[in-house]
Protein backbone atom coordinates (compact mmCIF):
# COMPACT_ATOMS: atom_id res chain seq x y z
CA UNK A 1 86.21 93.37 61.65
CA UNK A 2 85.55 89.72 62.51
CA UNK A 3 86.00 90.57 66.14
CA UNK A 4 83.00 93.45 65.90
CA UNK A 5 80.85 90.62 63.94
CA UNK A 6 81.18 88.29 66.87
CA UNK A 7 80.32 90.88 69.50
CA UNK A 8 77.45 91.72 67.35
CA UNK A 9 76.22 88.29 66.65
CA UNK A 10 76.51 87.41 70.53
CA UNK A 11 74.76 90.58 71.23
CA UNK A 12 71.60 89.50 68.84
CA UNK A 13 71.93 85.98 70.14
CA UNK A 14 71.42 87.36 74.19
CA UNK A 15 68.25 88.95 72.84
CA UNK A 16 66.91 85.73 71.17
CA UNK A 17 66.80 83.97 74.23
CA UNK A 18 65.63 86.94 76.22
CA UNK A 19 62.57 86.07 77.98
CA UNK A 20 61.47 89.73 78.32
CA UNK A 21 62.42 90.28 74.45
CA UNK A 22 60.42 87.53 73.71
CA UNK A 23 57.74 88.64 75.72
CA UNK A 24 57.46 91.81 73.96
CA UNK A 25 57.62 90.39 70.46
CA UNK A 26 54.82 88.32 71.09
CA UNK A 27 52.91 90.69 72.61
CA UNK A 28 53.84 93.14 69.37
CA UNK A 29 52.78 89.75 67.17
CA UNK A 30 49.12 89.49 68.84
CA UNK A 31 48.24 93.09 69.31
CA UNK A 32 49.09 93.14 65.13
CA UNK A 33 45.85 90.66 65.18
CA UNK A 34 43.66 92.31 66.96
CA UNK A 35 40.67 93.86 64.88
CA UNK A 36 40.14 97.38 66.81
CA UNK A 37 36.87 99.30 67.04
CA UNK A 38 36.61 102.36 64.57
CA UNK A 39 36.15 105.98 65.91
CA UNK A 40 32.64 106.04 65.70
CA UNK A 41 32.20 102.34 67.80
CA UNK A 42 34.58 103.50 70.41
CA UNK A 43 33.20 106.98 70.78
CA UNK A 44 29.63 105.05 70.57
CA UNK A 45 30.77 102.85 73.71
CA UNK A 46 32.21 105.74 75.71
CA UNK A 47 29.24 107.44 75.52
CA UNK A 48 27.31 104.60 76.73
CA UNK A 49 29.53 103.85 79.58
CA UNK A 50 29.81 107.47 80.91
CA UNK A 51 25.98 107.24 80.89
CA UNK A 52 25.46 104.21 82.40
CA UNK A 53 27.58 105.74 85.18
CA UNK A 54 25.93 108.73 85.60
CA UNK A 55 22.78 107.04 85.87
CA UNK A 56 23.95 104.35 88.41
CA UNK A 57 25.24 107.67 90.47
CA UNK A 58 21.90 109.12 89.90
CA UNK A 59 19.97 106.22 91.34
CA UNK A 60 22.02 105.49 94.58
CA UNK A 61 22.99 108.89 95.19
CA UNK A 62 18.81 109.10 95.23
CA UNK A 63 18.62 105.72 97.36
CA UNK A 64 21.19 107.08 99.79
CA UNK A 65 19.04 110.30 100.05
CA UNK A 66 15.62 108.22 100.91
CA UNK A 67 17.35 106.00 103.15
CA UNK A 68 19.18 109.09 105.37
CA UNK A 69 15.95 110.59 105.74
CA UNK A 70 13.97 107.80 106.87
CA UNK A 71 17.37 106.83 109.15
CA UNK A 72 17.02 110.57 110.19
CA UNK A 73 12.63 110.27 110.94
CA UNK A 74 13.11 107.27 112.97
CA UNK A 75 15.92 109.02 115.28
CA UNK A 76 14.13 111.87 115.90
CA UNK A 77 11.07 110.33 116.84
């Protein structure tokens, strides 16, 4: 019994000192801070990204259009 008590105890101890236990604890210990976004604000912000990117598509894809054609006039001619 006091054998299995030691191997225990020196089992917890490794993971005390363990830098990637530790790591994870901490990590476990901040993310239990953080104040997180409710559905609505995240779903409000994914919208607006996905927008955002559709429009900056929208413009350069348009931009790259102009600019082929104009590339393409001043070949020809």
């Amino acid at each position: 019994m006091a054998l299995r008590l030691t191997a225990l105890w020196l089992f917890m101890y490794s993971f005390r000192n363990n830098p990637i236990i530790n790591y994870f604890k901490t990590s476990y210990h901040e993310l239990v801070k953080v104040t997180w976004p409710t559905r609505q604000e995240a779903t409000r912000h994914a919208l607006l990204v996905i927008g955002l990117s559709l429009a900056t598509a929208a413009f350069f894809g348009i931009v790259d259009y102009i600019l082929s054609r104009g590339l393409e006039k001043l070949i020809v001619k």
